[in-house]
PDB file of N, CA and C in Angstrom:
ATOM      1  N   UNK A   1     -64.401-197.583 193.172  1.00  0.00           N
ATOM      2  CA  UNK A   1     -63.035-197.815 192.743  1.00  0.00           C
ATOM      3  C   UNK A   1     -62.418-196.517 192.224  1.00  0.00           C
ATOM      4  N   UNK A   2     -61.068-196.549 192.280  1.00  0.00           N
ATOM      5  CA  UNK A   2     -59.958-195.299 191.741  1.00  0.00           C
ATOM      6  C   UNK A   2     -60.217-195.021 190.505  1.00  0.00           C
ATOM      7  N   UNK A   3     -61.356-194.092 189.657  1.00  0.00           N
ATOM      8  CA  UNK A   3     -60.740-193.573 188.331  1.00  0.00           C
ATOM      9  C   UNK A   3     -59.454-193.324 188.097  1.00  0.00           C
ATOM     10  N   UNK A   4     -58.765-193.874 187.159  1.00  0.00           N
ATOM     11  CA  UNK A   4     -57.393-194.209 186.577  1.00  0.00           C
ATOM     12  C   UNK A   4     -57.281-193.553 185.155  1.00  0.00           C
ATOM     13  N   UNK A   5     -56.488-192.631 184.820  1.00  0.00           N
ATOM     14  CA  UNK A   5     -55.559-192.089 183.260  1.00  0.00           C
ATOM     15  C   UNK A   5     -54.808-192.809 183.035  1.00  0.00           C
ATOM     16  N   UNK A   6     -54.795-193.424 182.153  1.00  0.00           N
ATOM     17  CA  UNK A   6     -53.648-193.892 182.021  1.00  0.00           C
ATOM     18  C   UNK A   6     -53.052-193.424 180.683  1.00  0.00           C
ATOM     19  N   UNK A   7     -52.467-192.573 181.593  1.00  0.00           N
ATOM     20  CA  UNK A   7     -51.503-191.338 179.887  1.00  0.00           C
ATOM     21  C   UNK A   7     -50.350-191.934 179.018  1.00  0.00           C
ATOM     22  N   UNK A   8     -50.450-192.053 177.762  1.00  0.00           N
ATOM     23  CA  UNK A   8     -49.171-193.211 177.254  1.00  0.00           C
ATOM     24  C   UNK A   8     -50.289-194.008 176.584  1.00  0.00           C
ATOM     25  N   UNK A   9     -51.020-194.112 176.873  1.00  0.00           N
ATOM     26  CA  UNK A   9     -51.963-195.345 176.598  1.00  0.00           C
ATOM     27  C   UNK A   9     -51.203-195.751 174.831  1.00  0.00           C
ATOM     28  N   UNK A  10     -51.522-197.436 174.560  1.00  0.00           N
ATOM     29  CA  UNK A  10     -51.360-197.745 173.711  1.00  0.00           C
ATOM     30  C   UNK A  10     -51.998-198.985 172.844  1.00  0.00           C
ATOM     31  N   UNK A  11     -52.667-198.929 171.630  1.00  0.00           N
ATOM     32  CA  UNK A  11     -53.495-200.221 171.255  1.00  0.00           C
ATOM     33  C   UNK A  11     -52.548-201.334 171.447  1.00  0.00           C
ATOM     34  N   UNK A  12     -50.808-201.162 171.443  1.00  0.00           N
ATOM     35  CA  UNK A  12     -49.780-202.319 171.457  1.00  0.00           C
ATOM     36  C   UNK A  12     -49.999-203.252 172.582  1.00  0.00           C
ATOM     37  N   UNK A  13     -50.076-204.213 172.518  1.00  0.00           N
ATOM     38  CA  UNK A  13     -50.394-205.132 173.370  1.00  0.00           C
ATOM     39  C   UNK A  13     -49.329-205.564 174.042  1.00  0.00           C
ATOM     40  N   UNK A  14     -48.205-205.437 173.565  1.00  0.00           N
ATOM     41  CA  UNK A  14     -47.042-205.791 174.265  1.00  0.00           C
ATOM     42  C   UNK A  14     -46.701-204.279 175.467  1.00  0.00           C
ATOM     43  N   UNK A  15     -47.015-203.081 174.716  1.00  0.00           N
ATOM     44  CA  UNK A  15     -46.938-201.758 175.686  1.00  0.00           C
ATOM     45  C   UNK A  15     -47.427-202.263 177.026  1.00  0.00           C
ATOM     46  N   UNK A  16     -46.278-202.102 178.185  1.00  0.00           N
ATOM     47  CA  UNK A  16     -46.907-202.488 179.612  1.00  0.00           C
ATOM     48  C   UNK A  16     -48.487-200.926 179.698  1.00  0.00           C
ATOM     49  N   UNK A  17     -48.421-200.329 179.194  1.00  0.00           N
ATOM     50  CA  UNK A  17     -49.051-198.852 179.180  1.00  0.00           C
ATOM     51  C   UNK A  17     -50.669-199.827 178.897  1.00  0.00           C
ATOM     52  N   UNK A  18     -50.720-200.574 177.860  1.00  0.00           N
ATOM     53  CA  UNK A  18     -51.518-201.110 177.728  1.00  0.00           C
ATOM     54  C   UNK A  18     -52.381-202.279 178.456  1.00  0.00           C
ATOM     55  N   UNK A  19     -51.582-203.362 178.994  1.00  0.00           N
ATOM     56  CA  UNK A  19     -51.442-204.189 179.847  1.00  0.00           C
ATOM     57  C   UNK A  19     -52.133-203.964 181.192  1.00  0.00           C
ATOM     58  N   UNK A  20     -51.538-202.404 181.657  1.00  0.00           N
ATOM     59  CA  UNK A  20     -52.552-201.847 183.017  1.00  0.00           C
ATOM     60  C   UNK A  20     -53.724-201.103 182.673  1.00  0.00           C
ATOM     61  N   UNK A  21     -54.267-200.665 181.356  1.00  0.00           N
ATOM     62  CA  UNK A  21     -55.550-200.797 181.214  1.00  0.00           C
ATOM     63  C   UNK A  21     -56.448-201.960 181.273  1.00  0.00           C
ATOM     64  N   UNK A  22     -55.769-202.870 181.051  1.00  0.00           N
ATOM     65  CA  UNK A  22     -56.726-204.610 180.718  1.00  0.00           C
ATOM     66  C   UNK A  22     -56.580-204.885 182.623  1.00  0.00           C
ATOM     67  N   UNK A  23     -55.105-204.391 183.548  1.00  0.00           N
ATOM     68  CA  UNK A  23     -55.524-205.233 184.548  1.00  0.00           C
ATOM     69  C   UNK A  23     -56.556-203.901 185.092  1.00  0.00           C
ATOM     70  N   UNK A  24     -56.578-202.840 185.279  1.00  0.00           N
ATOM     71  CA  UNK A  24     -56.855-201.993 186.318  1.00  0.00           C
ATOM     72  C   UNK A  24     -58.585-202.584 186.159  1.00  0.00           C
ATOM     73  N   UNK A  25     -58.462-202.955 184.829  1.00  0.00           N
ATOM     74  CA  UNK A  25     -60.326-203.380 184.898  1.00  0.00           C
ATOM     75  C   UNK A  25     -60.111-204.160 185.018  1.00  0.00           C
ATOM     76  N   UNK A  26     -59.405-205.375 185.168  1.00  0.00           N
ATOM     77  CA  UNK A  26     -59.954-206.458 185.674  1.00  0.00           C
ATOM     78  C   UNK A  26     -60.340-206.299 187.293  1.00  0.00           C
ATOM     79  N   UNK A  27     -59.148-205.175 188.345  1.00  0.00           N
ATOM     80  CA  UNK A  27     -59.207-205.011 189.597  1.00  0.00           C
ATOM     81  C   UNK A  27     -61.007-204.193 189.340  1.00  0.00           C
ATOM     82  N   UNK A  28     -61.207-203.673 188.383  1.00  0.00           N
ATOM     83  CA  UNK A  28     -62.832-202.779 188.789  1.00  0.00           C
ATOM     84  C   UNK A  28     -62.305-201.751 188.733  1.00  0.00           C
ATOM     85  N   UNK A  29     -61.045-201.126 188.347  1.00  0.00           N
ATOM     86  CA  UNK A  29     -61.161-199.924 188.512  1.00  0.00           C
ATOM     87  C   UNK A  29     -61.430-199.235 187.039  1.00  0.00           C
ATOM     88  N   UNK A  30     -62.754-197.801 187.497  1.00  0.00           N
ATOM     89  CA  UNK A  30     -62.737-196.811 186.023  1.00  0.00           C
ATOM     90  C   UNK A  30     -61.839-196.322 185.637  1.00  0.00           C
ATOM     91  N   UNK A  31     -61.102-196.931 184.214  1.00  0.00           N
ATOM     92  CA  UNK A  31     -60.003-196.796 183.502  1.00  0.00           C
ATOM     93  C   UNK A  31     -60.116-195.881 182.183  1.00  0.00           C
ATOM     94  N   UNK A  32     -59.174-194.435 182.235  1.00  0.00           N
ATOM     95  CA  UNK A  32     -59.479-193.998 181.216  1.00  0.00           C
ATOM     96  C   UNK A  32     -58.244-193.773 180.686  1.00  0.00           C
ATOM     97  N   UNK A  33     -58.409-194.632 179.176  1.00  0.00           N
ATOM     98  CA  UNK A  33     -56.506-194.935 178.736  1.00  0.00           C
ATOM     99  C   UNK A  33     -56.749-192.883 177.695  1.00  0.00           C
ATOM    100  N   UNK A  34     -55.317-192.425 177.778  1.00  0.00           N
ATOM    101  CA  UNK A  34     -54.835-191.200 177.226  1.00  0.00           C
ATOM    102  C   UNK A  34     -53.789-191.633 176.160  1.00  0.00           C
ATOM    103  N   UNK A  35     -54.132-191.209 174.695  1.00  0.00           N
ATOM    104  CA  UNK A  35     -52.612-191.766 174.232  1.00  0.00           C
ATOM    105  C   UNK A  35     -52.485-190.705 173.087  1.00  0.00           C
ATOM    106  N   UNK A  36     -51.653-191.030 172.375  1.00  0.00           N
ATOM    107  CA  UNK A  36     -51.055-190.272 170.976  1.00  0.00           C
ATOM    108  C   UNK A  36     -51.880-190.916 169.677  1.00  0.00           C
ATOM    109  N   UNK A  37     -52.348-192.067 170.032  1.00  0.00           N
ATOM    110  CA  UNK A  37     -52.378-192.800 168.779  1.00  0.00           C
ATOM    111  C   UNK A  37     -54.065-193.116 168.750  1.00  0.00           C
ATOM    112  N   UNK A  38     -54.694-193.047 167.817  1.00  0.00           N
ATOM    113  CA  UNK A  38     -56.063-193.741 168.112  1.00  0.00           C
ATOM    114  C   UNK A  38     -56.060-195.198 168.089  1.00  0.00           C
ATOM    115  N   UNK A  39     -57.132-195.631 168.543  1.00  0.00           N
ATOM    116  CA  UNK A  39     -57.463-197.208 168.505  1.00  0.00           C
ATOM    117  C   UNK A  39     -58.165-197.654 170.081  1.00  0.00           C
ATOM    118  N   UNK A  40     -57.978-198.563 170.419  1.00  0.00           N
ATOM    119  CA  UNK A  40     -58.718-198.911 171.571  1.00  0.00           C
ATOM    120  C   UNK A  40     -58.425-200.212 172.566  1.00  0.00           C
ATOM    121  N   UNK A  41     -57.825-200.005 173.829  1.00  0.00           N
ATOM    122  CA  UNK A  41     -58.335-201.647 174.400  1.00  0.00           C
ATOM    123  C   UNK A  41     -59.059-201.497 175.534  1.00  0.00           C
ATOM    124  N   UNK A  42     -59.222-203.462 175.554  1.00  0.00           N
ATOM    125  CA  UNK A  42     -60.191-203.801 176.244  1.00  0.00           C
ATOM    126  C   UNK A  42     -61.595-203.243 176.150  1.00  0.00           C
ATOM    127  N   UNK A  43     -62.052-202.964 174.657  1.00  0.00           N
ATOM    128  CA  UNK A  43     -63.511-202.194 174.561  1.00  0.00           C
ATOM    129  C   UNK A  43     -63.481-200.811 174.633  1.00  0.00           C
ATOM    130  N   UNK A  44     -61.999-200.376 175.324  1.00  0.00           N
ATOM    131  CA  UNK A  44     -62.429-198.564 175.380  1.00  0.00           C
ATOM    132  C   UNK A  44     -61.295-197.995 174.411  1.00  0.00           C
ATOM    133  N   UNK A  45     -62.025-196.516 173.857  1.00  0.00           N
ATOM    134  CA  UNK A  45     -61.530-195.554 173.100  1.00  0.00           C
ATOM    135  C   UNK A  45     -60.162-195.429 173.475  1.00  0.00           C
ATOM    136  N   UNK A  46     -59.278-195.068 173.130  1.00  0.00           N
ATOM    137  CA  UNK A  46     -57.945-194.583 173.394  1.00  0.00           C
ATOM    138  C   UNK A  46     -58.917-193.148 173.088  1.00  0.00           C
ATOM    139  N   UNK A  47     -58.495-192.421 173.913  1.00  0.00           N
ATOM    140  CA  UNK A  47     -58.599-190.782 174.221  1.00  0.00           C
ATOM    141  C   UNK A  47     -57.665-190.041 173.722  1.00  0.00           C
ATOM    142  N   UNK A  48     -57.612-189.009 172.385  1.00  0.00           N
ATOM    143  CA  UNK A  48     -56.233-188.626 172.156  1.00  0.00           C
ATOM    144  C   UNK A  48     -56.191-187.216 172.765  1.00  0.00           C
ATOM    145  N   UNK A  49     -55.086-186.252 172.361  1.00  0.00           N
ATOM    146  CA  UNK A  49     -55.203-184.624 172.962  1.00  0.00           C
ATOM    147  C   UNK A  49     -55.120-184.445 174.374  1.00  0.00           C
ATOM    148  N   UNK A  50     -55.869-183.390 175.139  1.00  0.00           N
ATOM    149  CA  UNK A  50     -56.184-183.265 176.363  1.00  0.00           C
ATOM    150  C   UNK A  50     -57.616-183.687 177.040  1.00  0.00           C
ATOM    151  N   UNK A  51     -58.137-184.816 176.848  1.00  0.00           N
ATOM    152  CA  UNK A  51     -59.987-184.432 177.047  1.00  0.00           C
ATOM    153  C   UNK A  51     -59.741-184.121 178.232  1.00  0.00           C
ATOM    154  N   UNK A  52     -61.210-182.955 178.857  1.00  0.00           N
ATOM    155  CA  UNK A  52     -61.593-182.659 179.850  1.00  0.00           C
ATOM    156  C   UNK A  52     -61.920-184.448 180.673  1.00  0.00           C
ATOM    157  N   UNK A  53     -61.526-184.355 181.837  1.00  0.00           N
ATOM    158  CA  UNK A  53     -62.091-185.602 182.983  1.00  0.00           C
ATOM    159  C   UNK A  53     -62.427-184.918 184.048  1.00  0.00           C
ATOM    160  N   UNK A  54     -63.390-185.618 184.932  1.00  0.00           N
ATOM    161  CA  UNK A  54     -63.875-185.468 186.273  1.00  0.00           C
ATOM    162  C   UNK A  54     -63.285-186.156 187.067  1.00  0.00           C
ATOM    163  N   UNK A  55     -63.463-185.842 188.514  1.00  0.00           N
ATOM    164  CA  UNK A  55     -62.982-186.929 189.214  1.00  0.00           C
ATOM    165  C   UNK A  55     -62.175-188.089 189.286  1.00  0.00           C
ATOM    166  N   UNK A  56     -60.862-187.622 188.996  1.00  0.00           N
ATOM    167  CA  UNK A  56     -59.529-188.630 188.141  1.00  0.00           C
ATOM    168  C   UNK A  56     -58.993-188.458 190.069  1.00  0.00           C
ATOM    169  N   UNK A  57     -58.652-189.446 189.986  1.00  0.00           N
ATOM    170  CA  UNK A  57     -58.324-190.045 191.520  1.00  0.00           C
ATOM    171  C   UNK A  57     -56.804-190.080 191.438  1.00  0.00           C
ATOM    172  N   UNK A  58     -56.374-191.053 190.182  1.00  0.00           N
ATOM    173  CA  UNK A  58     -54.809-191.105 190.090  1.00  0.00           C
ATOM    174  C   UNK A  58     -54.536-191.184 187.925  1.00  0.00           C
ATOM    175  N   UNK A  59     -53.285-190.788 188.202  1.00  0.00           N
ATOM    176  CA  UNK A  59     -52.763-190.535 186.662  1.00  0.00           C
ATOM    177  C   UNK A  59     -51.617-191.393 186.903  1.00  0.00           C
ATOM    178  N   UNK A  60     -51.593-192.570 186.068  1.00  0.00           N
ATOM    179  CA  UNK A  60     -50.197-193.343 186.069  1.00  0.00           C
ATOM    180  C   UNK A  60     -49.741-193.250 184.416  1.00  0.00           C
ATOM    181  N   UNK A  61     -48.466-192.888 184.671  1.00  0.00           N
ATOM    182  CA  UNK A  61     -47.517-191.920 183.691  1.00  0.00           C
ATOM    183  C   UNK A  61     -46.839-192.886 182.858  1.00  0.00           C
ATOM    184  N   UNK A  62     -46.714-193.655 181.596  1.00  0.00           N
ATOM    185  CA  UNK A  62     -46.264-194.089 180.802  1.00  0.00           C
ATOM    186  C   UNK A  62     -46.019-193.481 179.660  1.00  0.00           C
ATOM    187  N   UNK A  63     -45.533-192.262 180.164  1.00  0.00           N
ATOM    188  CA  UNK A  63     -44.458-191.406 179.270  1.00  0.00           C
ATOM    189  C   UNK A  63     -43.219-190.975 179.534  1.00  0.00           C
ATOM    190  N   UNK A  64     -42.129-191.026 178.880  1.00  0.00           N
ATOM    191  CA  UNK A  64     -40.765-190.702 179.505  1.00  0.00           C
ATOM    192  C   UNK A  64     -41.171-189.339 179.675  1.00  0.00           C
ATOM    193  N   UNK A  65     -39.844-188.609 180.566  1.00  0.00           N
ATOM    194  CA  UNK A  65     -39.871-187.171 181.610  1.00  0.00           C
ATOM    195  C   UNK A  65     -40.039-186.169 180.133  1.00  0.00           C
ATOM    196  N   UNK A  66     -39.470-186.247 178.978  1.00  0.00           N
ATOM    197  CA  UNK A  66     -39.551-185.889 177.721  1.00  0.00           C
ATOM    198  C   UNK A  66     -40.520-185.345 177.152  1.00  0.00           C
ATOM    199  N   UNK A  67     -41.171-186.457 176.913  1.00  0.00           N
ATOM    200  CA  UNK A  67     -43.001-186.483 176.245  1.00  0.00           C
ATOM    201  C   UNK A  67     -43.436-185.639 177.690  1.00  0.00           C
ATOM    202  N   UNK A  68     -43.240-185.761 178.398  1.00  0.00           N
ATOM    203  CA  UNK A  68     -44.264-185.059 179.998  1.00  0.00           C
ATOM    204  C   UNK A  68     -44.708-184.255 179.628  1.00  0.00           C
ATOM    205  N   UNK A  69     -43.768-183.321 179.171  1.00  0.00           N
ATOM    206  CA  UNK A  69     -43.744-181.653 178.878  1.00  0.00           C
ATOM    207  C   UNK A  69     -44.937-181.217 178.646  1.00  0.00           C
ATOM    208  N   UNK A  70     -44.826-181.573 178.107  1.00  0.00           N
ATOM    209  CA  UNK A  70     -46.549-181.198 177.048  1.00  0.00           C
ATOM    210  C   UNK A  70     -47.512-181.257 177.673  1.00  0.00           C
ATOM    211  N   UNK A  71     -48.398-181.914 178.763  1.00  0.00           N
ATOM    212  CA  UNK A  71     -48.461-182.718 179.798  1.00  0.00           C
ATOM    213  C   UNK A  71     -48.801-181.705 181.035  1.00  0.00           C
ATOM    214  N   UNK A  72     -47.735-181.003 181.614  1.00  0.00           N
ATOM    215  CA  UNK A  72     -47.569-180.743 182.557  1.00  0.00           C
ATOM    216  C   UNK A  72     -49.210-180.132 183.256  1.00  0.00           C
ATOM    217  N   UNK A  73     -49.176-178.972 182.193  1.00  0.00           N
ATOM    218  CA  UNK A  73     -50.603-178.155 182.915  1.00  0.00           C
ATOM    219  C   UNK A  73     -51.699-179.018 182.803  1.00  0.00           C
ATOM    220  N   UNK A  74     -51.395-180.115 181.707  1.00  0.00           N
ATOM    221  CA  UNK A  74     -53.170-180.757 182.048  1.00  0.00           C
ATOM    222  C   UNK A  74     -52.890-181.649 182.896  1.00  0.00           C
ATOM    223  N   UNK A  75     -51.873-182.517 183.060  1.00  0.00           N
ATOM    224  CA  UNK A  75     -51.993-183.345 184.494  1.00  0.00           C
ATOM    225  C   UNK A  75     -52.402-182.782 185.317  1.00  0.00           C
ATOM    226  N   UNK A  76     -51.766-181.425 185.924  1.00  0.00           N
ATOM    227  CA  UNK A  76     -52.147-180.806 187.474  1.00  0.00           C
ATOM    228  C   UNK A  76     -53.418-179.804 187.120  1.00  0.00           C
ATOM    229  N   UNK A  77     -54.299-179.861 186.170  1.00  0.00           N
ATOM    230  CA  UNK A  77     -55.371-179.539 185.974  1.00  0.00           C
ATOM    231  C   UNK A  77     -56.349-180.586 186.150  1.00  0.00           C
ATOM    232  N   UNK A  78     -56.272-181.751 186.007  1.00  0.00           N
ATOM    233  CA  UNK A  78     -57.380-182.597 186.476  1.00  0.00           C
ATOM    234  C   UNK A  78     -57.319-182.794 187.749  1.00  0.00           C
ATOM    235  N   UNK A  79     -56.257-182.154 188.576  1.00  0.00           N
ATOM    236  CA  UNK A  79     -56.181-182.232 190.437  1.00  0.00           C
ATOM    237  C   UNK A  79     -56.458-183.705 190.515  1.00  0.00           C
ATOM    238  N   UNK A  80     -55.337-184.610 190.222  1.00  0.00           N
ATOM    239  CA  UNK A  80     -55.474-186.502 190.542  1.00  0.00           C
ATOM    240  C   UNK A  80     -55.191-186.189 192.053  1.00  0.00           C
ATOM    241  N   UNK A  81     -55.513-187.147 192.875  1.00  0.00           N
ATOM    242  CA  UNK A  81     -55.173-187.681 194.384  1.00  0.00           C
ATOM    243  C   UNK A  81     -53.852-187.636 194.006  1.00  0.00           C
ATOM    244  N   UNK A  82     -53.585-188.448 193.579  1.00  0.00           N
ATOM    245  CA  UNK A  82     -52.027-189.255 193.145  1.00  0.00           C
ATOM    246  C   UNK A  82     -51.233-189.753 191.715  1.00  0.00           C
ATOM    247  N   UNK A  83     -49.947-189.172 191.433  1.00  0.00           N
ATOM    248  CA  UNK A  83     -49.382-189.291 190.083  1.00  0.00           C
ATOM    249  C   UNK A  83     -48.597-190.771 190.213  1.00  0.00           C
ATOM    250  N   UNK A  84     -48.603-191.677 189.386  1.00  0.00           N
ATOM    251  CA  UNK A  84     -47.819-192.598 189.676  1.00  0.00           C
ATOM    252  C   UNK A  84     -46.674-193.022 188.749  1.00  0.00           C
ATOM    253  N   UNK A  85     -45.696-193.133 188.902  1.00  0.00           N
ATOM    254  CA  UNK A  85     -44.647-192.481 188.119  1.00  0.00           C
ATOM    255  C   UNK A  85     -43.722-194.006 187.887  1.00  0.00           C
ATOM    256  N   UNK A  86     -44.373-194.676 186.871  1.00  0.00           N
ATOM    257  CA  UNK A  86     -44.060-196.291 186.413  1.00  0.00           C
ATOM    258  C   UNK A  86     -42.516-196.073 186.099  1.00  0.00           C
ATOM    259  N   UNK A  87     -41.806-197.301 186.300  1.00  0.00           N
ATOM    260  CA  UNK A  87     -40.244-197.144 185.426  1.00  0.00           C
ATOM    261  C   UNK A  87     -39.749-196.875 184.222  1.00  0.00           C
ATOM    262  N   UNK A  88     -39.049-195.213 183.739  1.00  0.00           N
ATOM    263  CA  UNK A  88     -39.338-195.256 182.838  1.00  0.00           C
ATOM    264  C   UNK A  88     -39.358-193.626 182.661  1.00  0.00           C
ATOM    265  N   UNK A  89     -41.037-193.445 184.028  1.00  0.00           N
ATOM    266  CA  UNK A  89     -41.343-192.379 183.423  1.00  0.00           C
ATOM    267  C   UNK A  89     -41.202-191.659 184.567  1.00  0.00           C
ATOM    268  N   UNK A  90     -39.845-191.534 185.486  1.00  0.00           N
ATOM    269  CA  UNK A  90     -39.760-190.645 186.703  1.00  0.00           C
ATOM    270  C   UNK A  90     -39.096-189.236 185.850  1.00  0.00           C
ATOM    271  N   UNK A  91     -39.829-188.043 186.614  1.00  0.00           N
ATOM    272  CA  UNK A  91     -39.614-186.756 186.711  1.00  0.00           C
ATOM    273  C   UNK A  91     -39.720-186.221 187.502  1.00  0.00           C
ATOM    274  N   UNK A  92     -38.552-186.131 188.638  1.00  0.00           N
ATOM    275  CA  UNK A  92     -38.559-185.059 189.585  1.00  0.00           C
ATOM    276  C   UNK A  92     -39.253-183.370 189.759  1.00  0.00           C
ATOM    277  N   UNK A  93     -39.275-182.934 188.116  1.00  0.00           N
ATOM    278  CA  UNK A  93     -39.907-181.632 188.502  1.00  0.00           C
ATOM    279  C   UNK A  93     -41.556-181.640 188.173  1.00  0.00           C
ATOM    280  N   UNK A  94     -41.982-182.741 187.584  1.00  0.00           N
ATOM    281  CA  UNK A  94     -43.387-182.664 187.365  1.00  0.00           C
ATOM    282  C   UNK A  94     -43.842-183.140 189.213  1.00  0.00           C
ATOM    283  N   UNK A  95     -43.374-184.253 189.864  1.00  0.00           N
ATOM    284  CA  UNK A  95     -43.366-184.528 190.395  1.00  0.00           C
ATOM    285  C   UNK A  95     -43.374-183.360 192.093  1.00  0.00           C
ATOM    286  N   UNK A  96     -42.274-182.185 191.717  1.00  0.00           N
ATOM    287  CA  UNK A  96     -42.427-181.125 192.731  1.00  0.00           C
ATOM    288  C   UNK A  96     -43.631-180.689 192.579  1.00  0.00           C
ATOM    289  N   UNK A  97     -43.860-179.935 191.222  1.00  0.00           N
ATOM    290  CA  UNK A  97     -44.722-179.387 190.832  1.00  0.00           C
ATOM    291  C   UNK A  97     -46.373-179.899 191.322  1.00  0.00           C
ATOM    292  N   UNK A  98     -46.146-181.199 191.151  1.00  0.00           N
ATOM    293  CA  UNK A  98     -47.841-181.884 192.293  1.00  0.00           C
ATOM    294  C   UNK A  98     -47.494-181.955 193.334  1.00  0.00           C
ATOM    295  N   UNK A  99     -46.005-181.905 193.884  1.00  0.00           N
ATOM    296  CA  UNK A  99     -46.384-182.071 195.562  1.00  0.00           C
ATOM    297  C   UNK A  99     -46.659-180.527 195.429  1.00  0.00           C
ATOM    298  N   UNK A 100     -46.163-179.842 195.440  1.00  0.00           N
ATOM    299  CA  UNK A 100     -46.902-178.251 195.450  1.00  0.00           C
ATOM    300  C   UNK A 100     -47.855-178.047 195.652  1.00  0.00           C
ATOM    301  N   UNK A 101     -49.112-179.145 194.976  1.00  0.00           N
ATOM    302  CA  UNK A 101     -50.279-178.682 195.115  1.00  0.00           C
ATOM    303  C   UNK A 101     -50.806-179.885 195.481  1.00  0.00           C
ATOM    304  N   UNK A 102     -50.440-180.461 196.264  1.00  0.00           N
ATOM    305  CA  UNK A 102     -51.038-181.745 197.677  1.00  0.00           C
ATOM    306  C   UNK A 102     -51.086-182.965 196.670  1.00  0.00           C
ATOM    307  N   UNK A 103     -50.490-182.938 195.748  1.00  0.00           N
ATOM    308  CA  UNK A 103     -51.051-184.053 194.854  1.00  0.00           C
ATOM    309  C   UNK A 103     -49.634-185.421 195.411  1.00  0.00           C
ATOM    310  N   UNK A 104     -50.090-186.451 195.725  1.00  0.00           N
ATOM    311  CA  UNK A 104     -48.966-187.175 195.850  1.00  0.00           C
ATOM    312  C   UNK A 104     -48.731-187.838 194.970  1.00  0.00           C
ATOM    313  N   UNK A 105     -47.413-187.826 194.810  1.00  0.00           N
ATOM    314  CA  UNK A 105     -46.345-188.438 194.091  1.00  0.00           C
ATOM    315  C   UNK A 105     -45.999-189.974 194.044  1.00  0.00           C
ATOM    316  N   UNK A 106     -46.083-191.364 193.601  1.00  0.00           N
ATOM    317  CA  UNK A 106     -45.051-192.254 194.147  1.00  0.00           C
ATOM    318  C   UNK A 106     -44.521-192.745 192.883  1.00  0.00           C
ATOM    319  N   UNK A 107     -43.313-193.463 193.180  1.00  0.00           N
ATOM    320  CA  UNK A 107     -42.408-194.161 191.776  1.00  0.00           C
ATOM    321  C   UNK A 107     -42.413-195.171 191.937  1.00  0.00           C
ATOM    322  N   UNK A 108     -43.508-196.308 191.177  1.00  0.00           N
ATOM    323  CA  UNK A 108     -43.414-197.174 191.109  1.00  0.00           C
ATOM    324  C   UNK A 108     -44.135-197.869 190.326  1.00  0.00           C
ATOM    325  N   UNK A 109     -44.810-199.351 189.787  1.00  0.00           N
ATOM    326  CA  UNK A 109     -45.078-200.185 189.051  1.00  0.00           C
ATOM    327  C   UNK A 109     -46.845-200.354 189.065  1.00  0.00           C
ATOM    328  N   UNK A 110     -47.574-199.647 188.381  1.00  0.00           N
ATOM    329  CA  UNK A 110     -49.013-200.041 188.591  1.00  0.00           C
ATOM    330  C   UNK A 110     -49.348-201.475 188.540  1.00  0.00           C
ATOM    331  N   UNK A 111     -48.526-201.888 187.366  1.00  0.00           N
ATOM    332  CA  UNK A 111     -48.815-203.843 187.571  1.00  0.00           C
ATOM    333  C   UNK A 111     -48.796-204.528 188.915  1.00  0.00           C
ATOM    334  N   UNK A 112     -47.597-204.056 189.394  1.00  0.00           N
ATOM    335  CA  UNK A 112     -47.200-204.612 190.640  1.00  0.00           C
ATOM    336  C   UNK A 112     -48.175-203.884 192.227  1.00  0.00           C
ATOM    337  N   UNK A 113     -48.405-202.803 191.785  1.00  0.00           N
ATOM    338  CA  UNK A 113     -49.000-202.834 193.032  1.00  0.00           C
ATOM    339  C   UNK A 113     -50.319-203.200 192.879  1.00  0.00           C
ATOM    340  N   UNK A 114     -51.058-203.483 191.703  1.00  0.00           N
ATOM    341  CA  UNK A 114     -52.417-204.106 191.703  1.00  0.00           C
ATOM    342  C   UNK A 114     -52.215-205.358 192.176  1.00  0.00           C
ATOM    343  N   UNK A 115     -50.926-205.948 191.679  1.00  0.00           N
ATOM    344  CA  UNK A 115     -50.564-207.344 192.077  1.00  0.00           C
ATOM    345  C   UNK A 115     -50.310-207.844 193.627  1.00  0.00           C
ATOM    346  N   UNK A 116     -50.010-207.075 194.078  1.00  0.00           N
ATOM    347  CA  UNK A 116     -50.005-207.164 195.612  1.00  0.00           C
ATOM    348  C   UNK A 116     -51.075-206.191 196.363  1.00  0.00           C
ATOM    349  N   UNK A 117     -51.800-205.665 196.390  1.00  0.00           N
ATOM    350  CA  UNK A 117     -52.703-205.203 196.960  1.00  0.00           C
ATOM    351  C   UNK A 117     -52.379-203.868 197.295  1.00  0.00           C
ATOM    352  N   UNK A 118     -51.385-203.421 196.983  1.00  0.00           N
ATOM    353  CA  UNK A 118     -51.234-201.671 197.123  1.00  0.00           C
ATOM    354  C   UNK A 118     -51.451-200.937 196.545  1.00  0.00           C
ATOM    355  N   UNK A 119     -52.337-200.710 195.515  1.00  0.00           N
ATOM    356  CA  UNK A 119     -52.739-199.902 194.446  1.00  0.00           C
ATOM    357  C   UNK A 119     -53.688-198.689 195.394  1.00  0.00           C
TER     358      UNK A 119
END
C-alpha cells in the first residue's frame, strides 16, 4: 500500500486532516500523520517539525497555500510520487515547483477518492 503524510495532521476529530488518517488505515494504507500540535490518532504519534521519512509515495496537504511555506523544501525533499492538494489547500507554485521535479500534482479530496476507488 501507498505510504501517506498527511501534513496538517490533527488530534481534532472533527479536522477532515484527521478523518483521512483513520480512513487511509482503514483502506491499509502506511499512514504517517505531520502536524503542529502533539497528540495522536488512531494509535499513531502526530509527528511534529520536519521528521526525516523514507519511501513517502504521496503527501496529502491539509494546509492552506500560507502555512505551505515553511513546507516547501521538505515536501520536495522526501521526493513523494504524488502531492495531493485537498480543498482548501491548492497552491499553484508549490505545485510547479513538484511538477519540476516529476512529482505529480492533483487537486482533489483524499476522502473521496478512497471512497471511490481512485486513491
Amino acid at each position: 500500500m501507498k505510504k501517506t503524510v498527511v501534513l496538517g495532521a490533527t488530534p481534532n476529530p472533527s479536522r477532515y486532516a484527521n478523518m483521512a488518517v483513520h480512513r487511509l488505515l482503514q483502506y491499509g494504507h502506511d499512514t504517517v500523520p505531520v502536524g503542529m500540535r502533539e497528540g495522536e490518532i488512531a494509535g499513531l504519534r502526530i509527528l511534529n517539525g520536519q521528521p526525516a521519512l523514507d519511501d513517502v509515495d504521496t503527501i496529502t496537504l491539509y494546509l492552506n497555500a500560507e502555512r505551505q511555506e515553511a513546507y516547501f523544501d521538505y515536501i520536495l525533499s522526501l521526493h513523494p510520487k504524488r502531492i495531493i492538494f485537498n480543498p482548501g489547500a491548492e497552491n499553484p507554485r508549490l505545485a510547479r515547483l513538484a511538477r519540476a521535479q516529476g512529482i505529480e500534482t492533483v487537486e482533489g479530496c483524499t476522502l473521496v477518492m478512497l471512497s471511490i476507488g481512485n486513491y
